[in-house]
Protein backbone atom coordinates (compact mmCIF):
# COMPACT_ATOMS: atom_id res chain seq x y z
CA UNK A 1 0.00 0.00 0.00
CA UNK A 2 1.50 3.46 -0.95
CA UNK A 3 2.04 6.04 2.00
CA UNK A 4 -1.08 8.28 0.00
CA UNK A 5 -3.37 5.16 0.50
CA UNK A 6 -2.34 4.40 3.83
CA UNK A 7 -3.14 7.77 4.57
CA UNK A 8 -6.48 7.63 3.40
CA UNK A 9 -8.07 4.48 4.72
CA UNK A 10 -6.27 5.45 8.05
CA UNK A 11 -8.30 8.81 7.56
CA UNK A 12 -11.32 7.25 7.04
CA UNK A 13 -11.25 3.83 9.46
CA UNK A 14 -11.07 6.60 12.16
CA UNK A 15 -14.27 8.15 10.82
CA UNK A 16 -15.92 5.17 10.53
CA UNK A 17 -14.82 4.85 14.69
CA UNK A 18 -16.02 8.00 15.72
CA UNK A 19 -19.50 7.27 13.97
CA UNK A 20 -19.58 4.17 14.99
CA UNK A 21 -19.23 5.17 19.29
CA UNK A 22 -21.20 8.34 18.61
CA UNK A 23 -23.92 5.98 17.43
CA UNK A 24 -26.13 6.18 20.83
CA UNK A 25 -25.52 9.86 21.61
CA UNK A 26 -28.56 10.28 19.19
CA UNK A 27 -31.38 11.23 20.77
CA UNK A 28 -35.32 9.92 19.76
CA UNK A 29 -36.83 10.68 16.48
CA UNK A 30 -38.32 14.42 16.05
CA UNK A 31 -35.77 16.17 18.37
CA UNK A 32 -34.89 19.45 17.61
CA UNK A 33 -31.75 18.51 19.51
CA UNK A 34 -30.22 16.32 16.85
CA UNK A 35 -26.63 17.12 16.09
CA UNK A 36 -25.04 17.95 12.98
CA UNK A 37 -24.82 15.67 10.42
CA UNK A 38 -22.08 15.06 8.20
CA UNK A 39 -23.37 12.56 5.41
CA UNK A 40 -20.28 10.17 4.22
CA UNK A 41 -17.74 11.54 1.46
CA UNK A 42 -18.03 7.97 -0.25
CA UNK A 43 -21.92 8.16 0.83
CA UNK A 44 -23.18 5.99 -1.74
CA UNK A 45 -21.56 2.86 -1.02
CA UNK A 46 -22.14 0.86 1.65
CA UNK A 47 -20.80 -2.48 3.95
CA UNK A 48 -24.32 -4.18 3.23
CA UNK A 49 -23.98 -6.20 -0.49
CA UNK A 50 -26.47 -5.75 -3.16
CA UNK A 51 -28.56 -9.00 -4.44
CA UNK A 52 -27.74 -9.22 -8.09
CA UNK A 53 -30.30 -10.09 -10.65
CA UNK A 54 -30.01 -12.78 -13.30
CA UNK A 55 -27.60 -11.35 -16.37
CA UNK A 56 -26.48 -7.87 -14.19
CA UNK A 57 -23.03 -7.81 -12.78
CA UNK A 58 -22.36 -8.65 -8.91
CA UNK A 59 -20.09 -7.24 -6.37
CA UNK A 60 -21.44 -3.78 -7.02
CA UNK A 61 -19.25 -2.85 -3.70
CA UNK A 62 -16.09 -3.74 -5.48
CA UNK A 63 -13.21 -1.05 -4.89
CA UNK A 64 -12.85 1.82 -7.57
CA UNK A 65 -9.52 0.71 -9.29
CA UNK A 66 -7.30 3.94 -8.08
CA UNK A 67 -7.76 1.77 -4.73
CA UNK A 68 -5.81 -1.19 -3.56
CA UNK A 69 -7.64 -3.95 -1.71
CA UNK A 70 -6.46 -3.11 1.84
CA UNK A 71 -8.03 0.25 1.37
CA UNK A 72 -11.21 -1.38 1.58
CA UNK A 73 -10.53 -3.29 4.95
CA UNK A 74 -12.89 -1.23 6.28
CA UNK A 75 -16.34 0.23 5.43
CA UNK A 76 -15.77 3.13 3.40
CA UNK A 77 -19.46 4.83 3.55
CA UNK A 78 -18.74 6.00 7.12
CA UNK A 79 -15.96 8.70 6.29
CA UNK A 80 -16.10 12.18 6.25
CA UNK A 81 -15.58 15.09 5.21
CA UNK A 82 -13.19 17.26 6.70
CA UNK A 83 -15.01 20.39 8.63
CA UNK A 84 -13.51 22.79 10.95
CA UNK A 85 -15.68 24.32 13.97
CA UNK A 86 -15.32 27.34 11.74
CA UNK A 87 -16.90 26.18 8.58
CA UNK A 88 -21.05 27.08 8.25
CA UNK A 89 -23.62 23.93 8.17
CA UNK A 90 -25.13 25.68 5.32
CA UNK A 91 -24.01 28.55 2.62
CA UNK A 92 -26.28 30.71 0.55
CA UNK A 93 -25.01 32.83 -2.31
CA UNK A 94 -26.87 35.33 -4.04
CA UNK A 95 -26.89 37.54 -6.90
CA UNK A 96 -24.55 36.78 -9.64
CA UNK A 97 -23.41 34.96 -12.05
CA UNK A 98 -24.08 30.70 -11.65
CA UNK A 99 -20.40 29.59 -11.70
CA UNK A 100 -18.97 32.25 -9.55
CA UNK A 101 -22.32 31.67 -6.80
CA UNK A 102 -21.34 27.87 -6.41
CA UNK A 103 -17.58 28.99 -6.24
CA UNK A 104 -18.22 31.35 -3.15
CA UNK A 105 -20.65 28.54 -1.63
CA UNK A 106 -18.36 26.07 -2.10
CA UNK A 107 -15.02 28.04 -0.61
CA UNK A 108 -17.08 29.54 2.11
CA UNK A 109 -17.96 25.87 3.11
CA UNK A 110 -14.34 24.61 2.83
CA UNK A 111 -13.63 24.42 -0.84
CA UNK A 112 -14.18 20.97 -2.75
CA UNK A 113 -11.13 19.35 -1.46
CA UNK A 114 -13.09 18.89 1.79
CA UNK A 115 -15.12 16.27 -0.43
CA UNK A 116 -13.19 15.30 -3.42
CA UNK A 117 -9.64 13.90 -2.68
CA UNK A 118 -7.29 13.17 -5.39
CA UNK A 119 -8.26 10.06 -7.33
CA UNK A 120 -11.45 10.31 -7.31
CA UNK A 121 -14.57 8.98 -9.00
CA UNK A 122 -16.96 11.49 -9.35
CA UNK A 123 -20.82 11.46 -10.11
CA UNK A 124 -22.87 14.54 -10.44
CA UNK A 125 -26.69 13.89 -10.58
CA UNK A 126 -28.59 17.21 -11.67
CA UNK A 127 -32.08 17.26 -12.68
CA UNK A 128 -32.56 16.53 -16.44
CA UNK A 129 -36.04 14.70 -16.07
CA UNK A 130 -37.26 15.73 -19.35
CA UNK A 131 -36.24 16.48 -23.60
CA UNK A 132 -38.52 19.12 -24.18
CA UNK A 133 -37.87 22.78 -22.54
CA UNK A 134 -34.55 24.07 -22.45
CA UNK A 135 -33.34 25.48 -18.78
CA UNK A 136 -35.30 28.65 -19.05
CA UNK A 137 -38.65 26.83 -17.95
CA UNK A 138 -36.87 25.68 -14.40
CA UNK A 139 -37.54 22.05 -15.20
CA UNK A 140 -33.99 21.21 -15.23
CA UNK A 141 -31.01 22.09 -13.76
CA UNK A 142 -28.81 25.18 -14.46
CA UNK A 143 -26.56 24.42 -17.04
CA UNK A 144 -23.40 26.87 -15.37
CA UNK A 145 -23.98 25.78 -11.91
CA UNK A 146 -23.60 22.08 -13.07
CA UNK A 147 -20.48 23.17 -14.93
CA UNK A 148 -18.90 24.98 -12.60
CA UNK A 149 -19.29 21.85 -10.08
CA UNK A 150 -17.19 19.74 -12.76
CA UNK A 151 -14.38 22.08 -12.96
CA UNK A 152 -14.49 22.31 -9.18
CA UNK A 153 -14.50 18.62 -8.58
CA UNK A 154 -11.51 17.96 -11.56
CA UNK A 155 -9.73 21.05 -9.72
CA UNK A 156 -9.54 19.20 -6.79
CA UNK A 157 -8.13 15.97 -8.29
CA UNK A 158 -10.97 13.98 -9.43
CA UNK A 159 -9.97 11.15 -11.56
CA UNK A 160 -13.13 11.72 -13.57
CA UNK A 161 -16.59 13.36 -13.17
CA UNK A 162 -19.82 11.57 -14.66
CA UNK A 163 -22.69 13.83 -14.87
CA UNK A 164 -25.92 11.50 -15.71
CA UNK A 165 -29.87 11.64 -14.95
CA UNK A 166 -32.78 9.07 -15.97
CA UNK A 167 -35.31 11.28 -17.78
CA UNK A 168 -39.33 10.44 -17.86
CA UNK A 169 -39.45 12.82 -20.64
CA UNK A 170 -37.80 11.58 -24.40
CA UNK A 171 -34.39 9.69 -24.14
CA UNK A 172 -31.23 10.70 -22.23
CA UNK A 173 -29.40 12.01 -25.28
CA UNK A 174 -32.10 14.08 -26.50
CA UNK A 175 -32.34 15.69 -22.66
CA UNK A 176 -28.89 16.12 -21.89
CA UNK A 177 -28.75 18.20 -25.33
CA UNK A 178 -31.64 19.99 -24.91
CA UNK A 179 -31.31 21.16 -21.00
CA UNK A 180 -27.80 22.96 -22.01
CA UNK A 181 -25.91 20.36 -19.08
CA UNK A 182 -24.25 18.67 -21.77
CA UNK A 183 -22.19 21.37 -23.59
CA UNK A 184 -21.50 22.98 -20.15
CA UNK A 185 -20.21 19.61 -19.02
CA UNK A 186 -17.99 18.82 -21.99
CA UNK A 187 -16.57 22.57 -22.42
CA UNK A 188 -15.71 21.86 -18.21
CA UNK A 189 -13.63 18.48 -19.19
CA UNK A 190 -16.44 16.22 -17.11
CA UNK A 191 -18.31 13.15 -19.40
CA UNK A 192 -22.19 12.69 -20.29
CA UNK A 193 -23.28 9.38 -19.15
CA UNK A 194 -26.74 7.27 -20.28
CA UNK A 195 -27.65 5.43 -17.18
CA UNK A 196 -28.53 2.20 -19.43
CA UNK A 197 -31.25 -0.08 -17.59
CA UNK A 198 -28.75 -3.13 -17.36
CA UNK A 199 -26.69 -1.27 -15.34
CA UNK A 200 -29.30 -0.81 -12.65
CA UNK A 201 -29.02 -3.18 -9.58
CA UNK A 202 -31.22 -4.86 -6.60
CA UNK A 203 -29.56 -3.37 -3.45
CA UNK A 204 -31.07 -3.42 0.10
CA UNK A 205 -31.83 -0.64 2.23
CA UNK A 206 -31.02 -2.02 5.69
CA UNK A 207 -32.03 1.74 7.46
CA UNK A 208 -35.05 2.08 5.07
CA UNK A 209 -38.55 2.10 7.32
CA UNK A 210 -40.78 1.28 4.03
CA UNK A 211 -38.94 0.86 1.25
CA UNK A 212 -36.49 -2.01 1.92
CA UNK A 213 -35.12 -2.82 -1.53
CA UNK A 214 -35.18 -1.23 -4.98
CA UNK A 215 -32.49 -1.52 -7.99
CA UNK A 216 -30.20 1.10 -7.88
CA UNK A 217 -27.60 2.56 -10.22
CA UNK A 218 -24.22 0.78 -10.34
CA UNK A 219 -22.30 3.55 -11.42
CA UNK A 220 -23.83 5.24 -8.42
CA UNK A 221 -22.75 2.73 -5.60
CA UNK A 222 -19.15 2.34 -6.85
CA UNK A 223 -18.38 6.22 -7.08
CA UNK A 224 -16.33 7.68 -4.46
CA UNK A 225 -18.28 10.89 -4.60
CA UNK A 226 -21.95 11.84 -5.42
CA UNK A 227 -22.96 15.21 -5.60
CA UNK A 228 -27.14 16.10 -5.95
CA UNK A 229 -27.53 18.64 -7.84
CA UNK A 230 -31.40 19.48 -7.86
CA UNK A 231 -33.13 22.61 -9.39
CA UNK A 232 -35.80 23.93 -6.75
CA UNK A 233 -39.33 23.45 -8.57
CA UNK A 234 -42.72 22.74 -7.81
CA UNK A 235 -44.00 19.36 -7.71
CA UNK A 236 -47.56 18.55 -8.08
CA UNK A 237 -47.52 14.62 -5.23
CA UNK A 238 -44.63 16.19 -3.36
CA UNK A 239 -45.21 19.56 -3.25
CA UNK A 240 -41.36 19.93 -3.89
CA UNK A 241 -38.54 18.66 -5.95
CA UNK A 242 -35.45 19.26 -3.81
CA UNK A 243 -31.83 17.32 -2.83
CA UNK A 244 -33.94 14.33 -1.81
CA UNK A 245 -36.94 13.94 -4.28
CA UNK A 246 -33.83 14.20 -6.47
CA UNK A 247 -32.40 11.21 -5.99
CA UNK A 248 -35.09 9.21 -7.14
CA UNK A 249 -32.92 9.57 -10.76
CA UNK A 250 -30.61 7.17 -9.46
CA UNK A 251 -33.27 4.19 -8.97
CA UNK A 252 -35.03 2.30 -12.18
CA UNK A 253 -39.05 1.93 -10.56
CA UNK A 254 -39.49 5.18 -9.67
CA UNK A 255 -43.79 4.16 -9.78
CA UNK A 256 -43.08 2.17 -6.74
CA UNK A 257 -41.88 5.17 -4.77
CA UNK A 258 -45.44 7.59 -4.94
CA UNK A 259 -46.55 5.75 -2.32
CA UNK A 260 -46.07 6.80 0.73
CA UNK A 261 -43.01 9.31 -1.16
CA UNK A 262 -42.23 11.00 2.02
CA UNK A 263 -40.99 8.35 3.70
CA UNK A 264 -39.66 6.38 0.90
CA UNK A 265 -37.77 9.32 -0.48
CA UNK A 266 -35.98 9.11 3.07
CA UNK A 267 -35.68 5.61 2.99
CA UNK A 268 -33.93 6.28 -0.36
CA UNK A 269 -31.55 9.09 1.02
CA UNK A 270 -30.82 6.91 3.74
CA UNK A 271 -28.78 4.56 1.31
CA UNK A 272 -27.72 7.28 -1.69
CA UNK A 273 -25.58 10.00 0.92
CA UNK A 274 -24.61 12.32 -1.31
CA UNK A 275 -21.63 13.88 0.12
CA UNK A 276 -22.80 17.37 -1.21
CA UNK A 277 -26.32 19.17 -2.65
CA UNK A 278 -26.16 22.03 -4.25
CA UNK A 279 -29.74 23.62 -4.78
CA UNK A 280 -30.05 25.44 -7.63
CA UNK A 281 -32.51 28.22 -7.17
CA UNK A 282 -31.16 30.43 -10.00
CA UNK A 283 -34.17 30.20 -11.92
CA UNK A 284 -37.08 28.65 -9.69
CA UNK A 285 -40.50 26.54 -10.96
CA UNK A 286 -43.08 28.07 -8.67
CA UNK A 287 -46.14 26.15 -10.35
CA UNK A 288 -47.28 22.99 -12.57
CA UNK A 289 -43.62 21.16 -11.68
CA UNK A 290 -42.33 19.11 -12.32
CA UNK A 291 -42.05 19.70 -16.28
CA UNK A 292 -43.64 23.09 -16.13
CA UNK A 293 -43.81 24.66 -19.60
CA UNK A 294 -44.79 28.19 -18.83
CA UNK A 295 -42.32 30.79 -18.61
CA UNK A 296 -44.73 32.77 -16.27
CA UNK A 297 -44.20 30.16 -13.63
CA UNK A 298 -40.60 30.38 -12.83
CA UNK A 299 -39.25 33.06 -10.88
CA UNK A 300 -35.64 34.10 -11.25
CA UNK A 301 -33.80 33.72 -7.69
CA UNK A 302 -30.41 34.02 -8.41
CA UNK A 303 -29.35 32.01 -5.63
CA UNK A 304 -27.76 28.57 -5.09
CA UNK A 305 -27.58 26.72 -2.01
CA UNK A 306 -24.73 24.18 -0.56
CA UNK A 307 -24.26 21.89 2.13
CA UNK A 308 -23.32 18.47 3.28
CA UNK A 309 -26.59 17.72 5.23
CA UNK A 310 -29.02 17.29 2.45
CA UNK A 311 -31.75 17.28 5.04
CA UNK A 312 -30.78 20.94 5.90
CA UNK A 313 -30.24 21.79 2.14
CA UNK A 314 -33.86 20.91 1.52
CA UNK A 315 -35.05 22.68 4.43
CA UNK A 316 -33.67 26.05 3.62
CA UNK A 317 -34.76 25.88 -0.05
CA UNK A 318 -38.78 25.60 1.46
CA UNK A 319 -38.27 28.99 2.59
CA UNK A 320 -37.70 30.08 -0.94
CA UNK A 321 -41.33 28.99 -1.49
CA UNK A 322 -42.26 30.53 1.94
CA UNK A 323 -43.07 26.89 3.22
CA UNK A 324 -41.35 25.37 6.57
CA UNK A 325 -39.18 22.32 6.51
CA UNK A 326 -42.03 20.32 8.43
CA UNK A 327 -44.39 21.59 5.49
CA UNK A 328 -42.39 18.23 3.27
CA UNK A 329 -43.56 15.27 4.04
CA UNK A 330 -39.37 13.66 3.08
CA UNK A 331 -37.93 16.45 5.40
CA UNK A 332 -40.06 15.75 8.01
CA UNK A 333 -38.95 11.67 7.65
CA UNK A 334 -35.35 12.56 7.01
CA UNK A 335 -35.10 14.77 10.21
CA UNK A 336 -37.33 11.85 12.00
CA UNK A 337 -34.31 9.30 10.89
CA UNK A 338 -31.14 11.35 11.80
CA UNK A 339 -30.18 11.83 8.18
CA UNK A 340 -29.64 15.65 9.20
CA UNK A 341 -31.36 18.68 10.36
CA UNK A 342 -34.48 20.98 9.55
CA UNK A 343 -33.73 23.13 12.33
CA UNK A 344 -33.16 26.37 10.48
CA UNK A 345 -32.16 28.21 13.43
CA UNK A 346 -29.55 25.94 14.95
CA UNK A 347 -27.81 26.22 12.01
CA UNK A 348 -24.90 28.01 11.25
CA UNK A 349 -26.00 29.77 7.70
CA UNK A 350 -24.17 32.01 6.06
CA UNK A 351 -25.26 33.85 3.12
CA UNK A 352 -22.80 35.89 0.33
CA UNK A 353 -24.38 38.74 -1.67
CA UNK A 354 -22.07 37.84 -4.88
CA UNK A 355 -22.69 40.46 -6.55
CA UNK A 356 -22.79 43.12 -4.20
């Protein structure tokens, strides 16, 4: 093992420690006590091994190549990220341009290197749910901010960054062309990636409360980093697409998960821990999301918002729609299940006027 790798799992087998005899300092579900949480830098793989299906690949936990085996000795979803006491839970920039609003989130928060170490597999999952409206109608993600989060990660050392989504709207290729993403992400050095259905994977959720197992994204469990990259719209079963109602682009039956979504979406984020959201709010869908259509019903924000506690992400974007975290039904189970916090004003939140 090279003194770099060394370095590294010794990094993270004492985070996984420190989780693991911190454990039972959480208190019950619903406190407004609940300290902060840090989700995993790794956070989408886990110790528990996925039950393949007949013709897709097994070992979906197998080690990224950059690592050696012995850097896997020990479970690699419970590291994380760096964070000094000085750091904020949350940032909030405002008022300029898309790549230089996620570059002042993202410094004020640490920079990147606090979740992308060199070597790194990268996945970025924006919102590109549809093939039909370019970004203008807030349907799908901001084309800069998605961009500038590729040249941030790559800046940092990434080995590569995959930018992908599973659209309900026309195919991948027509999507990723017509949303803007994929000329951002190219002229920024990061790939395009079609999330083929063979790639997609029966894993179990062993935290999940209602939704137990589901096939998930290979690419997705193997990548060293995810980032969730969700635009802040309107959505018509629940009420919101955010960090967590974003993830449900990384699972093939998404049917199975409107009902009982709140919990579910949880459930979900409780397995995918994405070790960053951004929230883009630059342009925002305030009505008839989640494809909207109607240039009347997006508002223009100019704000993005970052943090490692997706829970917390979520929460702050309601405001933007002068709702309360408790007012989503995911928050509300997320919170409920320790996956982070809702309570705005526990958290340390700081906001950048960029363009002032």
């Amino acid at each position: 093992m090279t003194d770099y790798t060394r370095r590294k799992f010794l990094r993270r087998a004492a985070a996984s420690l420190g989780l693991l005899t911190g454990s039972w300092l959480l208190p019950g579900c619903g406190s407004e006590e609940l300290p902060t949480v840090t989700p995993s830098r790794t956070s989408a793989r886990s110790t528990d091994t996925p039950v393949p299906t007949a013709g897709q690949p097994s070992g979906v936990t197998k080690p990224a190549p950059t690592r050696t085996p012995d850097d896997t000795a020990g479970p690699t979803s419970t590291s994380t990220p760096e964070r000094t006491l000085s750091q904020p839970d949350l940032v909030v920039a405002r008022g300029g341009e898309p790549e230089e609003m996620v570059r002042r989130a993202l410094a004020a928060l640490g920079g990147m290197e606090r979740f992308v170490e060199n070597g790194d597999d990268v996945i970025i999952k924006p919102n590109i749910c549809v093939a039909y409206h370019t970004y203008e109608y807030a349907a799908t993600t901001n084309p800069w901010v998605v961009g500038a989060l590729v040249k941030l990660a790559l800046e940092a050392g990434a080995r590569r960054v995959r930018v992908m989504d599973y659209p309900f709207g026309g195919s991948a290729e027509q999507a990723y062309m017509k949303s803007g993403i994929q000329e951002q992400v190219k002229m920024s050095g990061g790939q395009m990636e079609v999330m083929t259905r063979f790639k997609f994977v029966d894993v179990t959720l062993p935290d999940g409360l209602d939704l137990q197992q589901c096939k998930i994204y290979d690419g997705v469990l193997k990548a060293d980093v995810v980032i969730d990259v969700p635009i802040a719209k309107h959505h018509g079963l629940a009420k919101l697409t955010l960090g967590m109602k974003n993830l449900m682009g990384v699972i093939y039956d998404r049917p199975a998960m409107h009902r009982n979504l709140g919990q579910r979406l949880a459930d979900l984020s409780s397995r995918v821990r994405p070790a960053l959201t951004v929230v883009d709010a630059v342009r925002m869908l305030m009505r008839h999301g989640p494809t909207g259509g109607n240039l009347d019903d997006v508002k223009r924000a100019n704000t993005v918002i970052a943090s490692p506690d997706i829970v917390a992400a979520d929460s702050y974007a309601a405001t933007l729609f002068e709702m309360q975290p408790e007012d989503l039904a995911y928050v509300r189970a997320g919170t409920a299940m320790g996956l982070g916090r809702s309570d705005l004003k526990a958290l340390k939140i700081e906001e950048i006027n960029v363009g002032g």
